[in-house]
Protein backbone atom coordinates (compact mmCIF):
# COMPACT_ATOMS: atom_id res chain seq x y z
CA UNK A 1 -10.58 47.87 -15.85
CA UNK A 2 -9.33 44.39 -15.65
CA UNK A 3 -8.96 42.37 -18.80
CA UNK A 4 -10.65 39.38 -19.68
CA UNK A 5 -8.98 36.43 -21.69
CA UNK A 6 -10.32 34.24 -23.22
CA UNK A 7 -10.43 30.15 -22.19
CA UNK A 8 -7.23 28.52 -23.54
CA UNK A 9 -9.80 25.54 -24.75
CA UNK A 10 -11.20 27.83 -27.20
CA UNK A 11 -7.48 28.84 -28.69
CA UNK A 12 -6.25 27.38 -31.93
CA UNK A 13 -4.02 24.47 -31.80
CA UNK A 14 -1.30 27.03 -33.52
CA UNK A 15 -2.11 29.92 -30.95
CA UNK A 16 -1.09 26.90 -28.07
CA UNK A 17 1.61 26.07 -29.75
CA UNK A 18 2.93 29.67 -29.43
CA UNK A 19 1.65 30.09 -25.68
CA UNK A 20 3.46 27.07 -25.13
CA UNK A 21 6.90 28.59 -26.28
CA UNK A 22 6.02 31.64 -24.09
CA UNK A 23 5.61 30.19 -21.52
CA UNK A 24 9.18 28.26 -21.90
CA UNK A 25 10.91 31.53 -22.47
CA UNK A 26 9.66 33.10 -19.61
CA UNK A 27 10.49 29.90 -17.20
CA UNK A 28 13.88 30.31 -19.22
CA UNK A 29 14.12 34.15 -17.62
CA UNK A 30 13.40 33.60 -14.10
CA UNK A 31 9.75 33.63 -14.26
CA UNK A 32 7.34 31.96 -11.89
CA UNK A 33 5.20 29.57 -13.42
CA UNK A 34 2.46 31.65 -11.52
CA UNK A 35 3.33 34.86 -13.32
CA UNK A 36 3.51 33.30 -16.62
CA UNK A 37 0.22 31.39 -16.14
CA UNK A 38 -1.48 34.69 -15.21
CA UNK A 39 0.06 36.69 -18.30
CA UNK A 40 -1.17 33.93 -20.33
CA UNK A 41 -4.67 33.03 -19.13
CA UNK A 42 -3.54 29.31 -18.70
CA UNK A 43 -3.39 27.75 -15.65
CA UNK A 44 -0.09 27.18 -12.74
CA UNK A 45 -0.17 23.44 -13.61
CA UNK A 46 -0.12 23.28 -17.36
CA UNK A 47 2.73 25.57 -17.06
CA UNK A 48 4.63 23.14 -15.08
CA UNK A 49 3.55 20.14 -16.69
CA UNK A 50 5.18 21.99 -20.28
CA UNK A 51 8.45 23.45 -18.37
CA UNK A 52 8.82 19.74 -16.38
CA UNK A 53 8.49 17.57 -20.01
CA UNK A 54 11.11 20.31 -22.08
CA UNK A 55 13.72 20.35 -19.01
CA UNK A 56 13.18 15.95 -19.48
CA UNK A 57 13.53 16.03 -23.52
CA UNK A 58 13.34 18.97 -24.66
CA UNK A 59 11.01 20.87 -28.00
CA UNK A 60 10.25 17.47 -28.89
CA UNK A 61 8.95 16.36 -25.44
CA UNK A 62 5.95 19.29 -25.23
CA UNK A 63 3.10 17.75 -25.51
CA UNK A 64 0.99 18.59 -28.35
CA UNK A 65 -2.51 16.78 -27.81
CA UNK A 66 -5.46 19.27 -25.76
CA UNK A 67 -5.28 18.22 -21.92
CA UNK A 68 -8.17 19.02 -19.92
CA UNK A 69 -11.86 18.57 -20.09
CA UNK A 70 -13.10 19.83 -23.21
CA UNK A 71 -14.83 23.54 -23.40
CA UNK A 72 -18.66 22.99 -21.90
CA UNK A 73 -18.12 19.52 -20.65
CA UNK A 74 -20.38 19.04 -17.78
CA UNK A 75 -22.52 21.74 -17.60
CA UNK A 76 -25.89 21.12 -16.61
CA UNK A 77 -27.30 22.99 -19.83
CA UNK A 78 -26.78 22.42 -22.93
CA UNK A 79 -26.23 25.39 -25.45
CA UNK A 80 -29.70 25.29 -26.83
CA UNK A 81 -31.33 25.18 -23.10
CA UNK A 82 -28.65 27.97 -21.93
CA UNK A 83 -30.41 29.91 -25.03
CA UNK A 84 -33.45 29.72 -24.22
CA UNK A 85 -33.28 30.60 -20.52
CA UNK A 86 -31.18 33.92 -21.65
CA UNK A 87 -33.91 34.56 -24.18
CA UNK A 88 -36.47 34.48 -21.18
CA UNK A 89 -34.75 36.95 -19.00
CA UNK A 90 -34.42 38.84 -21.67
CA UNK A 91 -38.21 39.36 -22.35
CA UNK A 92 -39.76 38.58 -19.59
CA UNK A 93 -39.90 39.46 -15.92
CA UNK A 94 -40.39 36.87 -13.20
CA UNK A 95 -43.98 37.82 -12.22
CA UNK A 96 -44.96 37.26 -16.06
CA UNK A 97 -43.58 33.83 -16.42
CA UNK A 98 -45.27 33.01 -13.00
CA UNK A 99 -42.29 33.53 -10.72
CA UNK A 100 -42.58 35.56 -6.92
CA UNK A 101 -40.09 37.75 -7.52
CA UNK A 102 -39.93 41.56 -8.70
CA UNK A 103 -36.69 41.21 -10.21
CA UNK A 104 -34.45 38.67 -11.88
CA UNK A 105 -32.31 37.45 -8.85
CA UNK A 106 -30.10 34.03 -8.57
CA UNK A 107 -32.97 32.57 -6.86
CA UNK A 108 -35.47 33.78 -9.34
CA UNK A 109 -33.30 32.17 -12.45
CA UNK A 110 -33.14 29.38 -10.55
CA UNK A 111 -36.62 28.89 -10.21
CA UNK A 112 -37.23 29.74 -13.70
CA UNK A 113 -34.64 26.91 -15.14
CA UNK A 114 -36.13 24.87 -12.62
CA UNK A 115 -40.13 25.80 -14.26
CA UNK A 116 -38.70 25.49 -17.71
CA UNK A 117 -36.23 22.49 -17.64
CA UNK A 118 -36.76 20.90 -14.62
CA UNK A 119 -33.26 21.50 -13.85
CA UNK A 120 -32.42 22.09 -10.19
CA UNK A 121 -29.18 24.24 -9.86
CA UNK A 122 -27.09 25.28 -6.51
CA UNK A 123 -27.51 29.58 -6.10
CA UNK A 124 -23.76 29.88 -6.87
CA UNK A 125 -23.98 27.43 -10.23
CA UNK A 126 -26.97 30.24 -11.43
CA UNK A 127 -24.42 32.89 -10.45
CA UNK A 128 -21.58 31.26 -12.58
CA UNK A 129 -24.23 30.79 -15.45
CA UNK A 130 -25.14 34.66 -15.12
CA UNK A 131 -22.12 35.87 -15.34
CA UNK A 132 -21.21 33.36 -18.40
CA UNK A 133 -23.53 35.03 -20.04
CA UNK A 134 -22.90 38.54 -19.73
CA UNK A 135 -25.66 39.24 -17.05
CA UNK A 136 -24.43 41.34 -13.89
CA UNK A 137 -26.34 42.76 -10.53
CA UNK A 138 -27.29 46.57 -10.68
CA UNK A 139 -29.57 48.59 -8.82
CA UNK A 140 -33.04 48.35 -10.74
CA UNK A 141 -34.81 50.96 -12.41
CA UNK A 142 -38.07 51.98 -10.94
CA UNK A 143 -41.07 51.70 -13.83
CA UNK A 144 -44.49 52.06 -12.84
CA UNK A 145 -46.84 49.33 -12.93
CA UNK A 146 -49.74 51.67 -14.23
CA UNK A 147 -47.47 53.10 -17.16
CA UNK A 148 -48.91 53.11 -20.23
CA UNK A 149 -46.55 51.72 -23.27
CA UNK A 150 -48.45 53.33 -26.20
CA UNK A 151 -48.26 56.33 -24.26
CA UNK A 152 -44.42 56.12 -23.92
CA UNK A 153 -44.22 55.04 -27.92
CA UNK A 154 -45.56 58.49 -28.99
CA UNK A 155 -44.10 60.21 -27.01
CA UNK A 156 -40.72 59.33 -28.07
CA UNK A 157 -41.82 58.83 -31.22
CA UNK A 158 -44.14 61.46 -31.83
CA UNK A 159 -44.90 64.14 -29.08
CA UNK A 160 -41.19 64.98 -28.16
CA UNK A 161 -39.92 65.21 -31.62
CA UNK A 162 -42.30 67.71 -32.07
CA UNK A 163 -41.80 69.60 -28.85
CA UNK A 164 -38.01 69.53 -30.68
CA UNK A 165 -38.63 70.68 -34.27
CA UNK A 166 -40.89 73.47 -32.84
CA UNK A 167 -38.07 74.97 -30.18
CA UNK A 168 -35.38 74.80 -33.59
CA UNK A 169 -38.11 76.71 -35.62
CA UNK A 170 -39.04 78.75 -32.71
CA UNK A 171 -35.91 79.57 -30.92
CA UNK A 172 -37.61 78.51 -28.02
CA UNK A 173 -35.40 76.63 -24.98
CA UNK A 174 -36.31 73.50 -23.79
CA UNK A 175 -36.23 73.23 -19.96
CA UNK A 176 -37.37 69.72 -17.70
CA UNK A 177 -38.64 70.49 -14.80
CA UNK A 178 -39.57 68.82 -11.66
CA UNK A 179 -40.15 68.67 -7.69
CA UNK A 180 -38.12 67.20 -4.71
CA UNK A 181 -37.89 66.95 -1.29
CA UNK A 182 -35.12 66.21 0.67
CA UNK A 183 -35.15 64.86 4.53
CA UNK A 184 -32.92 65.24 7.43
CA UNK A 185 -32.83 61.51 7.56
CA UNK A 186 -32.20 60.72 4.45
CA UNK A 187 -28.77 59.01 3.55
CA UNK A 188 -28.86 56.49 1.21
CA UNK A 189 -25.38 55.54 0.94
CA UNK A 190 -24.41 52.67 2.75
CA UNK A 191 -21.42 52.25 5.68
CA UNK A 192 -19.06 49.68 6.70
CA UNK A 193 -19.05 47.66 10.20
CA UNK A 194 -17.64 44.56 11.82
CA UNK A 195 -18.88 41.49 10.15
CA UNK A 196 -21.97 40.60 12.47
CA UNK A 197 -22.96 43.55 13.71
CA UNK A 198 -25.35 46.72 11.66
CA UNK A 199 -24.13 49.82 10.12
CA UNK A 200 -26.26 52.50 12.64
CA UNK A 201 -26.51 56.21 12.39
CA UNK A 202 -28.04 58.71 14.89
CA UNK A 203 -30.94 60.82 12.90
CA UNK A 204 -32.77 63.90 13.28
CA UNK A 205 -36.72 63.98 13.26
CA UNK A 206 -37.92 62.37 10.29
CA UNK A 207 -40.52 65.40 9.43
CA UNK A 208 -37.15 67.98 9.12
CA UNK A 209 -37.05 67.98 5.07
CA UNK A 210 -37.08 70.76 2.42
CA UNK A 211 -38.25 70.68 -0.73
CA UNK A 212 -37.17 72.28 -4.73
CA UNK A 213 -38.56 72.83 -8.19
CA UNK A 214 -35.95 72.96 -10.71
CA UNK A 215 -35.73 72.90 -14.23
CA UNK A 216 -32.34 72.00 -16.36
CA UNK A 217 -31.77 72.08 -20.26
CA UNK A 218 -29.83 69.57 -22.40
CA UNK A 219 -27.29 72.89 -22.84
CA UNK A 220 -26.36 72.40 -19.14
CA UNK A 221 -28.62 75.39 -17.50
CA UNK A 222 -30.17 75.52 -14.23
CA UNK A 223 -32.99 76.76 -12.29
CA UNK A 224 -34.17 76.45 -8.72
CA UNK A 225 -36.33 77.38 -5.98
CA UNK A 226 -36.52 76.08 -2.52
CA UNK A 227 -39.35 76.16 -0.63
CA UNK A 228 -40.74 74.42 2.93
CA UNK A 229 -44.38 73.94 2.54
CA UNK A 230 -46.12 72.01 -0.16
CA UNK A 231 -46.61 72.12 -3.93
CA UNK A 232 -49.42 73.92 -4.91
CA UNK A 233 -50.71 76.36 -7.58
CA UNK A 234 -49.44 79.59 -6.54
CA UNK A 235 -45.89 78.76 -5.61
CA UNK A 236 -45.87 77.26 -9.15
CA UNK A 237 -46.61 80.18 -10.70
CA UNK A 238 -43.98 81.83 -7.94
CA UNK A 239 -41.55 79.77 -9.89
CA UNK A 240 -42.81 80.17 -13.37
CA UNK A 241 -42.58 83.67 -13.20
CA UNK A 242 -38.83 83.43 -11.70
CA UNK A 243 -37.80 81.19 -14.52
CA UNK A 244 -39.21 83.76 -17.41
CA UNK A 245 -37.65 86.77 -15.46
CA UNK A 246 -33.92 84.79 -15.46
CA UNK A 247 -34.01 83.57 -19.31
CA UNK A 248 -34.85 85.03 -22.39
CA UNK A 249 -36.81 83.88 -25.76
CA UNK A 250 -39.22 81.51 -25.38
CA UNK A 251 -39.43 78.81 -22.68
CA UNK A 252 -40.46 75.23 -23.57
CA UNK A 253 -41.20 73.61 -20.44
CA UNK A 254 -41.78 69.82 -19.61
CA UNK A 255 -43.11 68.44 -16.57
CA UNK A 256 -45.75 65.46 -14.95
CA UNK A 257 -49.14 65.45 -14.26
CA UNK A 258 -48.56 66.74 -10.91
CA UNK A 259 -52.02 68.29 -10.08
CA UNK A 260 -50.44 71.72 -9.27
CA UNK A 261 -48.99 71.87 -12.60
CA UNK A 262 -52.37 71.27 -14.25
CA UNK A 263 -54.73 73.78 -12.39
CA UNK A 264 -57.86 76.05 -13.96
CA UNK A 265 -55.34 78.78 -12.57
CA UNK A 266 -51.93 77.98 -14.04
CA UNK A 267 -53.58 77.12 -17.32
CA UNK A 268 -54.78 80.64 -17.43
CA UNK A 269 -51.61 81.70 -16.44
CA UNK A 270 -49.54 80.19 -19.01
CA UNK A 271 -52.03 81.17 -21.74
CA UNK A 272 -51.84 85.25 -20.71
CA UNK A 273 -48.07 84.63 -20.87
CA UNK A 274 -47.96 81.98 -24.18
CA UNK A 275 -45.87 84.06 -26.15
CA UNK A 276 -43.11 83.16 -23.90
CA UNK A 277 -43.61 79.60 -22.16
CA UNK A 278 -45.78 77.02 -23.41
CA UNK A 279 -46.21 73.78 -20.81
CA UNK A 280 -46.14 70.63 -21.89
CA UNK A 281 -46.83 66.91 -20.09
CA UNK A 282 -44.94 63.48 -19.61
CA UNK A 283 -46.81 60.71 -19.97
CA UNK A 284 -48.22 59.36 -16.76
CA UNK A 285 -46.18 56.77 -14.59
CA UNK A 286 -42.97 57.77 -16.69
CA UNK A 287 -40.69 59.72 -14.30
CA UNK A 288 -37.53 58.04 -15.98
CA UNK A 289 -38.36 60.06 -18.68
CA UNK A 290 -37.84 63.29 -17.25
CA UNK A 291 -34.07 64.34 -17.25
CA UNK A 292 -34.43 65.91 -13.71
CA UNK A 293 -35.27 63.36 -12.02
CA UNK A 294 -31.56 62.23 -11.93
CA UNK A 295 -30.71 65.70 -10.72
CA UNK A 296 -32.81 64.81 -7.91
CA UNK A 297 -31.30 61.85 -7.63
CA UNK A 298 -28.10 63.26 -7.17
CA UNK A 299 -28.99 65.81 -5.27
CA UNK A 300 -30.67 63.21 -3.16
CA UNK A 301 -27.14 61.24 -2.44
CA UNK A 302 -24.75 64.53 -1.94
CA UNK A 303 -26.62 66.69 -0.02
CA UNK A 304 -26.53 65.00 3.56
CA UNK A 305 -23.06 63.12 2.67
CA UNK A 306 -21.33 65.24 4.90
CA UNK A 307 -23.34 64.71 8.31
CA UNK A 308 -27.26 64.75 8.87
CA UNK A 309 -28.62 68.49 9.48
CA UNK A 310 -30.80 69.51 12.24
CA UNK A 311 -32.85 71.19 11.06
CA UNK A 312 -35.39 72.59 8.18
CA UNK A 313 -32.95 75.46 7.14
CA UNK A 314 -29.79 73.65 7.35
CA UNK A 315 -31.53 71.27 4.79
CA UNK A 316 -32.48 74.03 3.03
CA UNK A 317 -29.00 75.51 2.77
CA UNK A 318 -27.47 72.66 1.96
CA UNK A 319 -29.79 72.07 -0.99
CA UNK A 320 -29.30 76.14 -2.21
CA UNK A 321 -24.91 74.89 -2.08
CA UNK A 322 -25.54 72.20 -4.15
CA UNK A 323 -27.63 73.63 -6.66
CA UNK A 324 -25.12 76.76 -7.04
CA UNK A 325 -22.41 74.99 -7.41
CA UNK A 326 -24.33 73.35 -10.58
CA UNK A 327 -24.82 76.55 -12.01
CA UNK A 328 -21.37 76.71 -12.72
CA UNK A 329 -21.14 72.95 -14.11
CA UNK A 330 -23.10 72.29 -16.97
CA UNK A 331 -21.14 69.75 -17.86
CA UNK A 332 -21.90 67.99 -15.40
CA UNK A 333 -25.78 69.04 -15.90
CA UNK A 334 -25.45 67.77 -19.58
CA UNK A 335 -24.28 64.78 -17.97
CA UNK A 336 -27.84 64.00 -16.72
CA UNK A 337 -29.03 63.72 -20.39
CA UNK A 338 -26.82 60.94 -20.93
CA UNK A 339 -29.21 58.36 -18.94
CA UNK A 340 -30.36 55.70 -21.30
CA UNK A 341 -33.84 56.70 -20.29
CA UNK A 342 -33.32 60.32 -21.08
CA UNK A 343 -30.83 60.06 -23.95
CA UNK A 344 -33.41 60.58 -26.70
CA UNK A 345 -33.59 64.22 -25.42
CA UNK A 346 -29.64 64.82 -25.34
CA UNK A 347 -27.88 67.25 -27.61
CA UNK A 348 -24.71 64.91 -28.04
CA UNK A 349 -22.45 61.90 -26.65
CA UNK A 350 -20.09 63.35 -23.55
């Protein structure tokens, strides 16, 4: 991790002084006034202007007096309009301040300063503002449109705390579960090529994919079944009564709304068997909240890294390698619980 100095212009006239005599010494050892302005977060020709005015006079020939254009000199926003705009992107996304764009991109804070101040600033000038302020590019999280806030509240607040107390008073395990399905086609890392020309890949049929239900605890425990056709009731219960046969005590389980996990027939299911699982439901829209989805996320990214398959059982087989290879890392499944989204369900800080 590189470290990050701070501007010379903010430094106290005595901490100056002292980089100044630094920066003397080190000329004095054989130096370049490169290296030293690098160590010292000053730049190559303030270094030679100090080293070329002591080799004429001497101590008493340094100048004392700031050079250089004063910290925040022409910017075209002032502190309190800089403010502002941060508070905005803060609070807001584009679409509710009236602004085409799904996320907050360069082009979208430059529209918004635009909107707001009637400001108009080059792409790379919004960059250099961005980064000024502490904002960096990452890959969004995905939150559904249709998600319900209140919903969400309780649930963190309320519902899950619950869920919690109970499975301490009950001895019960906690397990999140949830589906997948991986294609043949599927490789969502990216590659490198000559400048000008696309990154290509020969792929398999798109309709070669295999799918899994798995469940995983905040302890670091794992279950999984693979299967080819499609969700439904029965294979549910297929997997419910796997998961009760390969764990012992009572099972807490979380999952969505999926319809298959909701039918007249798995309800009655679970209720002959309630002495040992209970089921319980996400909110709706809230995926992120569901610590498995970033084992399917990662399952997602690893399992084709190697080369594409070719078909529906080398999918499936490369799934079934991944996932036993995670029974013996629970570390690493822990790990999964450390998601800001799913951290309110973790049972420490890795």
């Amino acid at each position: 991790m590189a470290v990050s100095l701070p501007d010379a212009r903010e430094l106290s006239d005595e901490i100056l002084e002292a980089l100044r005599l630094r920066a003397l010494h080190g000329c004095e050892l054989g130096f370049t006034e490169t290296e030293i302005a690098d160590l010292l977060g000053v730049r190559r020709e303030t270094v030679c202007h100090w080293w070329s005015a002591y080799a004429d006079g001497g101590l008493d020939a340094l100048p004392h007096d700031r050079s250089g254009r004063p910290l925040g000199s022409g910017r075209a926003l002032s502190d309190q309009q800089a403010a502002l705009i941060q508070q905005q992107l803060r609070t807001h996304q584009p679409e509710e301040l009236g602004i085409a764009a799904p996320l907050w991109t360069r082009r979208a804070v430059g529209e918004l300063i635009r909107q707001q101040l009637g400001i108009v600033l080059a792409i790379r000038t919004v960059g250099l503002y961005l980064r000024r302020w502490g904002f960096t590019p990452k890959r969004p999280r995905r939150h559904a449109r249709d998600q319900d806030p209140e919903e969400v509240r309780q649930w963190l607040e309320q519902t899950y705390p619950a869920i919690d107390e109970r499975a301490r008073q009950e001895g019960a395990e906690i397990h999140w579960g949830d589906e997948v399905g991986v294609a043949a086609d599927q490789q969502p890392a990216r590659g490198y090529a000559p400048q000008g020309q696309a990154a290509t890949m020969d792929v398999p049929d798109p309709h070669i994919r295999a799918n899994q239900i798995s469940t995983i605890t905040n302890a670091g425990k794992v279950h999984f079944m693979t299967y080819l056709g499609t969700m439904n009731a029965v294979l549910f219960v297929v997997f419910l009564e796997r998961l009760l046969r390969s764990t012992t005590g009572k099972v807490f389980l979380i999952v969505d709304r999926l319809r298959a996990h909701m039918t007249p027939e798995v309800a009655a299911w679970v209720t002959r068997h309630r002495e040992r699982l209970e089921v319980f439901y996400l909110p709706c829209y809230a995926p992120e909240l569901n610590a498995d989805e970033y084992l399917n996320n990662d399952l997602k990214g690893s399992v084709n890294a190697t080369g594409l398959p070719h078909n529906k059982d080398e999918v499936r087989s490369r799934m079934q390698e991944f996932m036993r290879k995670l029974l013996h890392l629970p570390q690493h499944v822990m790990s999964y619980f450390q998601h800001p989204s799913v951290q309110y369900a973790a049972t420490m800080n890795l």
